[in-house]
N, C-alpha and C. Protein backbone atom coordinates (compact mmCIF):
# COMPACT_ATOMS: atom_id res chain seq x y z
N UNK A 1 98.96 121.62 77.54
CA UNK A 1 99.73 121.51 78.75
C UNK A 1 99.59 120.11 79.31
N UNK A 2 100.27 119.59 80.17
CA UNK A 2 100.49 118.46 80.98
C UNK A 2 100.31 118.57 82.39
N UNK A 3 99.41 117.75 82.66
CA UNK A 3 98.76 117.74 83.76
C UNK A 3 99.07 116.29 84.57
N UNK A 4 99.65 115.90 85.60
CA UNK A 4 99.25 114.38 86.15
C UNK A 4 97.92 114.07 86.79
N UNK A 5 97.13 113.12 86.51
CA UNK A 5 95.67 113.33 87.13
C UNK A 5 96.27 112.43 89.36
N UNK A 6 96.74 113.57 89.98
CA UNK A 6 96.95 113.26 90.96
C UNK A 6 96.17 114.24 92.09
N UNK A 7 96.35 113.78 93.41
CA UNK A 7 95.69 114.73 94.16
C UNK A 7 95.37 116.22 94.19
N UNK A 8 96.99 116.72 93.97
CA UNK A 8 96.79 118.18 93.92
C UNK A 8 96.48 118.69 93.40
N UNK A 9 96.07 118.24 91.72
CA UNK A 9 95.71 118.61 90.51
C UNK A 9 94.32 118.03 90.40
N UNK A 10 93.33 117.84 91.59
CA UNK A 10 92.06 117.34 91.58
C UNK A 10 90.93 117.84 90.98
N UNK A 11 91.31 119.69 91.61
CA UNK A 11 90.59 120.66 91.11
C UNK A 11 90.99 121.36 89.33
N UNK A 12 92.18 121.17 88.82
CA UNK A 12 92.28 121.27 87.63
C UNK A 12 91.30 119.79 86.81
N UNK A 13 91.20 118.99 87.42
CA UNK A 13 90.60 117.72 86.70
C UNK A 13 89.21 117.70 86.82
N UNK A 14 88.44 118.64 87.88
CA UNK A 14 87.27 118.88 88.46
C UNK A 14 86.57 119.56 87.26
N UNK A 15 87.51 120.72 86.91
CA UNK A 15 87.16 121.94 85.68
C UNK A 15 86.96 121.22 84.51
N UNK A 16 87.71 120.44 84.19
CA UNK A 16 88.00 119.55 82.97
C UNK A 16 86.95 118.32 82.74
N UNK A 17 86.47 117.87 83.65
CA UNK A 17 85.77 116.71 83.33
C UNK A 17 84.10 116.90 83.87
N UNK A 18 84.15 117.41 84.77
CA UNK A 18 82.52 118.07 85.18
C UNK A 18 82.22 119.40 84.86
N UNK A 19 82.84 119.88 84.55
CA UNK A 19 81.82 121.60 83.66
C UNK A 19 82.11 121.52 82.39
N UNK A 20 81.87 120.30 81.76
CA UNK A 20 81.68 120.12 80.31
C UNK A 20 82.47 121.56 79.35
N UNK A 21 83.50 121.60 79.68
CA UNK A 21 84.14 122.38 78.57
C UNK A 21 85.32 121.12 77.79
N UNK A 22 85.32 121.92 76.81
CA UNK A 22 85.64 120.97 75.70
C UNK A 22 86.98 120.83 75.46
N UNK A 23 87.34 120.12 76.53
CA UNK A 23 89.02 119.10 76.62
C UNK A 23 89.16 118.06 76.08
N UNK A 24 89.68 117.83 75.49
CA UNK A 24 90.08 115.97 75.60
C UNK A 24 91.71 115.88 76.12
N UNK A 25 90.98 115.28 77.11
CA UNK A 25 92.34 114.68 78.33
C UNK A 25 92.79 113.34 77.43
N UNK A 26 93.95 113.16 77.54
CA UNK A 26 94.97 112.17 76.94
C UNK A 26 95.68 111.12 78.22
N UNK A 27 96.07 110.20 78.50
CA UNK A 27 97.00 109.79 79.59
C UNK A 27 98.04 110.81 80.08
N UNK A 28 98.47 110.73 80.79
CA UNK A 28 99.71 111.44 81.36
C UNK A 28 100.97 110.16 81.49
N UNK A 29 101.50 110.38 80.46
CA UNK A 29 102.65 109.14 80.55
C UNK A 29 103.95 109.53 81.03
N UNK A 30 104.65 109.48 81.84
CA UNK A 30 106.20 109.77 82.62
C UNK A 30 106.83 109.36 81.52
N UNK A 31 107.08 107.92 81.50
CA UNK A 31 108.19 107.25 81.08
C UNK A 31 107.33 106.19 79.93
N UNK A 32 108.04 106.15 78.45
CA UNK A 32 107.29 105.29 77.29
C UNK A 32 108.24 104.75 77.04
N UNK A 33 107.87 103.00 76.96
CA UNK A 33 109.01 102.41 75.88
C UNK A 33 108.84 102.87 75.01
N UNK A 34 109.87 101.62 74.48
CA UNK A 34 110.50 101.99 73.29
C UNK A 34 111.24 103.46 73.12
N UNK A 35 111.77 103.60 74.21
CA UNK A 35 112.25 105.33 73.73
C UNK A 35 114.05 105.33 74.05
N UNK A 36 115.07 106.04 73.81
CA UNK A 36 116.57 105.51 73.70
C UNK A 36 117.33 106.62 74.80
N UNK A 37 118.44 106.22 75.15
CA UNK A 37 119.28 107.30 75.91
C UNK A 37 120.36 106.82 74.93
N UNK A 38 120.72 108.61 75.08
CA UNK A 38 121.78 108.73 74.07
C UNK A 38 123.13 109.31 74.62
N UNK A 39 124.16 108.67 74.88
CA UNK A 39 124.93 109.12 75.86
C UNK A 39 126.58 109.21 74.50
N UNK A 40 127.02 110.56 74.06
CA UNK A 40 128.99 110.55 73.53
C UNK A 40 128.33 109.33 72.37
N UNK A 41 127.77 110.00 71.36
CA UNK A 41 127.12 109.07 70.40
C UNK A 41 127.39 107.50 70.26
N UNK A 42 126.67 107.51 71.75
CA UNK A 42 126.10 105.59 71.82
C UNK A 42 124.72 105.77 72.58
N UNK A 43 124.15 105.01 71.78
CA UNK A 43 122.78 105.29 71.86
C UNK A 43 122.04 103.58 72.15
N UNK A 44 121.27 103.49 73.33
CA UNK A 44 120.65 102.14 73.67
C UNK A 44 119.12 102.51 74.09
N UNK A 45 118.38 101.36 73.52
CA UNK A 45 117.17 101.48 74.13
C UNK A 45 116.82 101.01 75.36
N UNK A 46 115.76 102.07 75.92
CA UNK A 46 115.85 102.11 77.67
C UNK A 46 114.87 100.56 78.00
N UNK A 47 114.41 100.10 76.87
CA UNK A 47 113.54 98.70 77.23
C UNK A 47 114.16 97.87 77.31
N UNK A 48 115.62 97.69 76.71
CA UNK A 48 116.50 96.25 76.27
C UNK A 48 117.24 95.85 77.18
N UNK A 49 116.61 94.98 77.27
CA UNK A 49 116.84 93.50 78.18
C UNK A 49 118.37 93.08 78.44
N UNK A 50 119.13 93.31 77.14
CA UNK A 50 120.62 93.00 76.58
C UNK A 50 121.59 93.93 77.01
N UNK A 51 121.10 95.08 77.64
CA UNK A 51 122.31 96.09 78.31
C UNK A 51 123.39 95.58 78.85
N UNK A 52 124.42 95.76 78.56
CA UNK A 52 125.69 95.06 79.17
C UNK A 52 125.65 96.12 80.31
N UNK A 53 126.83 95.56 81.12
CA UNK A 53 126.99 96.38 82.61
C UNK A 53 127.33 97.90 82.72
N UNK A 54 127.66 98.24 81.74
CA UNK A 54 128.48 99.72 81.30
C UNK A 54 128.16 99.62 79.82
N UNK A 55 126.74 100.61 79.76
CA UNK A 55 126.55 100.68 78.12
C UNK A 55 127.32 101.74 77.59
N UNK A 56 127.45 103.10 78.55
CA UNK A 56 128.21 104.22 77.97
C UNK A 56 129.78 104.21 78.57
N UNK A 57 130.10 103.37 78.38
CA UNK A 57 131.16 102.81 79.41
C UNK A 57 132.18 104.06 80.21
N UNK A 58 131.10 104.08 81.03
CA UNK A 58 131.70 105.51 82.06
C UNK A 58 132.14 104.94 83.49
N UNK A 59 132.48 103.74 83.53
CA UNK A 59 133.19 103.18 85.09
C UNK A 59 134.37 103.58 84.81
N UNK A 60 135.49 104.30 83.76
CA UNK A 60 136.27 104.99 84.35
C UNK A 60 135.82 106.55 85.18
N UNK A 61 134.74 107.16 85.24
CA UNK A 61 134.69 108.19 86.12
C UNK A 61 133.80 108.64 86.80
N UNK A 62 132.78 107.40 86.76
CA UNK A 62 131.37 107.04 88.00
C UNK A 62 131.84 105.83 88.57
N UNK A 63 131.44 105.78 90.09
CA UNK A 63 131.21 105.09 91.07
C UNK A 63 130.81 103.52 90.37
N UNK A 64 131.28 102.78 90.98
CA UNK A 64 130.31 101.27 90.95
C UNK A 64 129.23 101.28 91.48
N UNK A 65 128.30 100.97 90.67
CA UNK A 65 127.24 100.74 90.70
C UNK A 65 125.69 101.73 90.39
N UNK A 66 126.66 102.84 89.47
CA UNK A 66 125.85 103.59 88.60
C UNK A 66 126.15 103.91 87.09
N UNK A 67 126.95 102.48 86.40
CA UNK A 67 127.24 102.56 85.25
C UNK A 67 125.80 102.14 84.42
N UNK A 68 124.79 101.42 84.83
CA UNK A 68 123.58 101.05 84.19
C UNK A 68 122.82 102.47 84.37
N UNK A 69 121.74 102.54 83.01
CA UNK A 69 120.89 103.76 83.78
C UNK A 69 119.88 103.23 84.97
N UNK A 70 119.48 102.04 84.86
CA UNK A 70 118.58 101.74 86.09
C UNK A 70 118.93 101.69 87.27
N UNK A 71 120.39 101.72 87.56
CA UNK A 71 121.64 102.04 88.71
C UNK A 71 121.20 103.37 89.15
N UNK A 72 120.68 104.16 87.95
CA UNK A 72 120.80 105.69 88.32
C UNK A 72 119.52 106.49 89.06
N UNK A 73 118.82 105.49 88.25
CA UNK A 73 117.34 105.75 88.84
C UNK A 73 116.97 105.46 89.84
N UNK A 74 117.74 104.27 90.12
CA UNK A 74 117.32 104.07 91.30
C UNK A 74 118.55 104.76 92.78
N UNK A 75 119.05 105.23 92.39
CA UNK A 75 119.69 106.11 93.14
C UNK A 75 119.29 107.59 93.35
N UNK A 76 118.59 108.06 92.20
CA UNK A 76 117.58 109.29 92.20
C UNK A 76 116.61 108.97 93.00
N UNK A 77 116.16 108.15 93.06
CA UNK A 77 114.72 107.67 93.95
C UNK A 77 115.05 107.39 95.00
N UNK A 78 116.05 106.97 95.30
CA UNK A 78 116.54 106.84 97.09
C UNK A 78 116.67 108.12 97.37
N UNK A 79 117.43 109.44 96.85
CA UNK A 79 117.39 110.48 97.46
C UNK A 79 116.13 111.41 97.70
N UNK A 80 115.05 111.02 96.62
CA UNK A 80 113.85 112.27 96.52
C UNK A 80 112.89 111.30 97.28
N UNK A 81 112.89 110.09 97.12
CA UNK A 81 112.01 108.98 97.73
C UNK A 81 110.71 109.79 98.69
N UNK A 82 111.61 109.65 99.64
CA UNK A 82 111.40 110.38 101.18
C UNK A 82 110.38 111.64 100.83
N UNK A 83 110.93 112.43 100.22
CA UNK A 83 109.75 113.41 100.14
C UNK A 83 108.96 113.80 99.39
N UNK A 84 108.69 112.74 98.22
CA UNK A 84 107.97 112.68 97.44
C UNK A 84 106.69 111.58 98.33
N UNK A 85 107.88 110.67 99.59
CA UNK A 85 106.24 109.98 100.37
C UNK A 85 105.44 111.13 101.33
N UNK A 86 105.86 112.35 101.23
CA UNK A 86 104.80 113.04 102.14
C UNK A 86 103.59 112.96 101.55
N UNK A 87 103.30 113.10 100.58
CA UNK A 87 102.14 113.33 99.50
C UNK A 87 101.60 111.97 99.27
N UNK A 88 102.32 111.07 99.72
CA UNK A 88 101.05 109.80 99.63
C UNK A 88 100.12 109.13 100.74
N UNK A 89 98.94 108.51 100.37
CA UNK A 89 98.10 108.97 101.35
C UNK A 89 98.21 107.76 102.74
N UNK A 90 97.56 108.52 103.88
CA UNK A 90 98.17 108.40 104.98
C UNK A 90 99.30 108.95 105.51
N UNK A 91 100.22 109.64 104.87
CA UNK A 91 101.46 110.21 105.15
C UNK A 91 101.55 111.74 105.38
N UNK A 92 100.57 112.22 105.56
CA UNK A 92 99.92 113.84 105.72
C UNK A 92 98.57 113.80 105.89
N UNK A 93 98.21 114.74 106.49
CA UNK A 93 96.51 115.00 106.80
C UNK A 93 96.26 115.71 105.64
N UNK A 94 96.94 116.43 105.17
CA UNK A 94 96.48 117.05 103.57
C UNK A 94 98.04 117.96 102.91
N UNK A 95 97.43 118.44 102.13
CA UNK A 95 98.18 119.19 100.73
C UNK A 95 99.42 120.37 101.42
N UNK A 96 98.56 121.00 102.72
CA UNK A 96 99.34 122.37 103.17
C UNK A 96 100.14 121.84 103.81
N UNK A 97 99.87 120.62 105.07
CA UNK A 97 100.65 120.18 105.51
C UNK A 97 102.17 119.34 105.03
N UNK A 98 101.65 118.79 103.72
CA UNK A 98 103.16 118.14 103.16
C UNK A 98 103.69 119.02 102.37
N UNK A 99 103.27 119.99 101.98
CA UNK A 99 104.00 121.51 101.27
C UNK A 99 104.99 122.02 102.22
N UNK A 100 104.15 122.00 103.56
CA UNK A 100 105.27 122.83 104.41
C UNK A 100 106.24 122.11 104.72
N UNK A 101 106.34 121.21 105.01
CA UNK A 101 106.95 120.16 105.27
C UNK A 101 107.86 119.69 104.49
N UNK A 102 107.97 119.66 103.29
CA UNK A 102 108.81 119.51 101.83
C UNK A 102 109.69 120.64 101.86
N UNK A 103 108.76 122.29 101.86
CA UNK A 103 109.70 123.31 102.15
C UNK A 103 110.79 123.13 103.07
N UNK A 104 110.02 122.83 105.00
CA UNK A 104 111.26 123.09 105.74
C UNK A 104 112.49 122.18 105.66
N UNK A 105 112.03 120.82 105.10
CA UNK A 105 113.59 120.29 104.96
C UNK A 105 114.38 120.46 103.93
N UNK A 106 113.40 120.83 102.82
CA UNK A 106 114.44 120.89 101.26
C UNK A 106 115.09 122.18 101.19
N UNK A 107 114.88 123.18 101.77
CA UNK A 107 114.61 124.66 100.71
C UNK A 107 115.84 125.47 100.85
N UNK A 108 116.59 124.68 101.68
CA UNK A 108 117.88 124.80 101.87
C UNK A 108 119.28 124.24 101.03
N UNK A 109 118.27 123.61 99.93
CA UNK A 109 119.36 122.35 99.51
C UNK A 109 118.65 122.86 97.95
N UNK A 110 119.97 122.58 96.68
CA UNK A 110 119.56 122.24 95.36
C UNK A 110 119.81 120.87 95.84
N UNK A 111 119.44 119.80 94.55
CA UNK A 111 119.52 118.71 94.73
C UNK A 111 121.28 118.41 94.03
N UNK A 112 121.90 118.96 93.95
CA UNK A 112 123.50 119.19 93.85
C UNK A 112 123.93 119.45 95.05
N UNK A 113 123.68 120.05 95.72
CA UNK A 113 124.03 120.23 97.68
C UNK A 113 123.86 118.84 97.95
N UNK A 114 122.23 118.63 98.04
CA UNK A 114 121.86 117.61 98.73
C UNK A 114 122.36 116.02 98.61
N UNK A 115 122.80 116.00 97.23
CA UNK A 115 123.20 114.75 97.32
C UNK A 115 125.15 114.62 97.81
N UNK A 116 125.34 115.82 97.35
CA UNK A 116 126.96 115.77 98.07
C UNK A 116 126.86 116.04 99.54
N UNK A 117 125.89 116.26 100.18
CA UNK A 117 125.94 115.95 101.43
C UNK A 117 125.49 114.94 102.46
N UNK A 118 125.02 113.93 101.25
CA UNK A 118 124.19 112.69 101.09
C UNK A 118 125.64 111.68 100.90
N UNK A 119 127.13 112.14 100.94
CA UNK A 119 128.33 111.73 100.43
C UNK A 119 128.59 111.03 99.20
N UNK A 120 127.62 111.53 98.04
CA UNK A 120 127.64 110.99 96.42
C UNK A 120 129.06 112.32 96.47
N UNK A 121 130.01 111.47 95.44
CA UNK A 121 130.98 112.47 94.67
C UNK A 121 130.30 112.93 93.63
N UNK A 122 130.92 114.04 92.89
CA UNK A 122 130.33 114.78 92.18
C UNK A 122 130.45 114.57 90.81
N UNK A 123 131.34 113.71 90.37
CA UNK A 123 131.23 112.80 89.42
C UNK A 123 129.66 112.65 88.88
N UNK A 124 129.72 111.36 89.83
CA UNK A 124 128.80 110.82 90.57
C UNK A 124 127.50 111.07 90.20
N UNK A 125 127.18 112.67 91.02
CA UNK A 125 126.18 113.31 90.63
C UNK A 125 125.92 114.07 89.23
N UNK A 126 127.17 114.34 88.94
CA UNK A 126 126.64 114.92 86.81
C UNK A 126 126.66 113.51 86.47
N UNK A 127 127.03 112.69 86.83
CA UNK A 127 126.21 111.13 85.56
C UNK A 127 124.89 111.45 85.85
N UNK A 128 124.46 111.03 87.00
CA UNK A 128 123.33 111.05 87.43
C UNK A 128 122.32 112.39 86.64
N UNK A 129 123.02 113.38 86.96
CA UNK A 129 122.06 114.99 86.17
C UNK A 129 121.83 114.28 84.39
N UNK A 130 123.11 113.74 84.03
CA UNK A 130 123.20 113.97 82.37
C UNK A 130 121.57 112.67 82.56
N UNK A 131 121.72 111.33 83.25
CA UNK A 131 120.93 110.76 82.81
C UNK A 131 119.43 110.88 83.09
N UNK A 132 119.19 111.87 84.20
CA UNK A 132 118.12 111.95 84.99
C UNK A 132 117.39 113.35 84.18
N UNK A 133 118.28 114.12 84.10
CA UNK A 133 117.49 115.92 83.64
C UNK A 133 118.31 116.50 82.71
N UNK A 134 117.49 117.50 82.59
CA UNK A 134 118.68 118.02 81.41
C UNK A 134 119.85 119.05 82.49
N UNK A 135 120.96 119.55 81.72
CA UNK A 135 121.77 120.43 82.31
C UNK A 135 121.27 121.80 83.11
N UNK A 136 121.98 121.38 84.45
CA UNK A 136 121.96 122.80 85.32
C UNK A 136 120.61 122.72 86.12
N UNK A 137 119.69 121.23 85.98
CA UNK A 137 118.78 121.34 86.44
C UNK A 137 118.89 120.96 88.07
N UNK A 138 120.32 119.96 88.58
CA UNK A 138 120.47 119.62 89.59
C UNK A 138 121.27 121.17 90.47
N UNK A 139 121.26 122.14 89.62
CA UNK A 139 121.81 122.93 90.29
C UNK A 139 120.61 124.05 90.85
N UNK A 140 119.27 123.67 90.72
CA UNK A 140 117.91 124.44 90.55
C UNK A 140 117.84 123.40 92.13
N UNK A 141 116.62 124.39 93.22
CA UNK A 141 115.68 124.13 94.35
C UNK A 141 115.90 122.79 94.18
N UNK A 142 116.33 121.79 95.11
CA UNK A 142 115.68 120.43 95.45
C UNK A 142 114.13 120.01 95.06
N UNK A 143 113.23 121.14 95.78
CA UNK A 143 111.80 120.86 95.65
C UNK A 143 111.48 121.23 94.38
N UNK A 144 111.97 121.23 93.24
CA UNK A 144 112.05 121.25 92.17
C UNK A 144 111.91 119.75 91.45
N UNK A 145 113.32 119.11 92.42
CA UNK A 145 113.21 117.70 91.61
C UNK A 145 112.27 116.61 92.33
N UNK A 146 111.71 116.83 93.57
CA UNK A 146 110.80 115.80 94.06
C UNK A 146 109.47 115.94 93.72
């Protein structure tokens, strides 16, 4: 299983590394070069420097300025940003408090609501799903994707 060695997961890392049972923990890596997005068989690597402006050339039916994938990411991160900072420190007195808190504003919203009410077209937002998650995942809990 995959674990991030982060706050909330302190006490899973507690079990694992001080009561000597016999794990071997590995890094927890998000994101590895050298690895490719494969978009309507054209395929670029996510490290290369050389990306033209529109690698999957989808500016006929996304917005300007989410034809790059790093356009996209960083447009994913402007929307979850915010409540992914409850959980960093200084930004909550602890764990229950930014739980609840994540609940009462998200739990109302998939992150398909939320960003069309954020005024992304919906275009827009399946580029964004195809490059960010797999299918049907922007249609799952918001607090899912933060």
């Amino acid at each position: 299983m995959r674990f991030p060695d982060t706050p909330f997961m302190a006490r899973t890392f507690d079990l694992a590394r001080n009561r000597k049972l016999s794990v071997t923990l590995i890094p927890y890596t998000i994101q590895a070069d050298n690895t490719f997005l494969c978009y309507n068989g054209t395929s670029v690597y996510s490290q290369d420097s050389n990306l033209t402006a529109d690698p999957f050339n989808v500016s006929s039916c996304v917005s300007q300025g989410l034809t790059q994938p790093k356009e996209v990411a960083a447009q994913v991160a402007k929307m979850i940003d915010p409540f992914r900072n409850y959980f960093m420190p200084g930004n909550s007195p602890n764990i229950e408090t930014a739980m609840a808190q994540l609940f009462t504003d998200t739990n109302r919203f998939s992150m398909r609501s939320f960003m069309l009410e954020r005024g992304m077209r919906s275009n827009d937002i399946n580029w964004c799903e195809t490059l960010d998650k797999s299918t049907g995942w922007y249609d799952r809990a918001l607090t899912e994707s933060t």
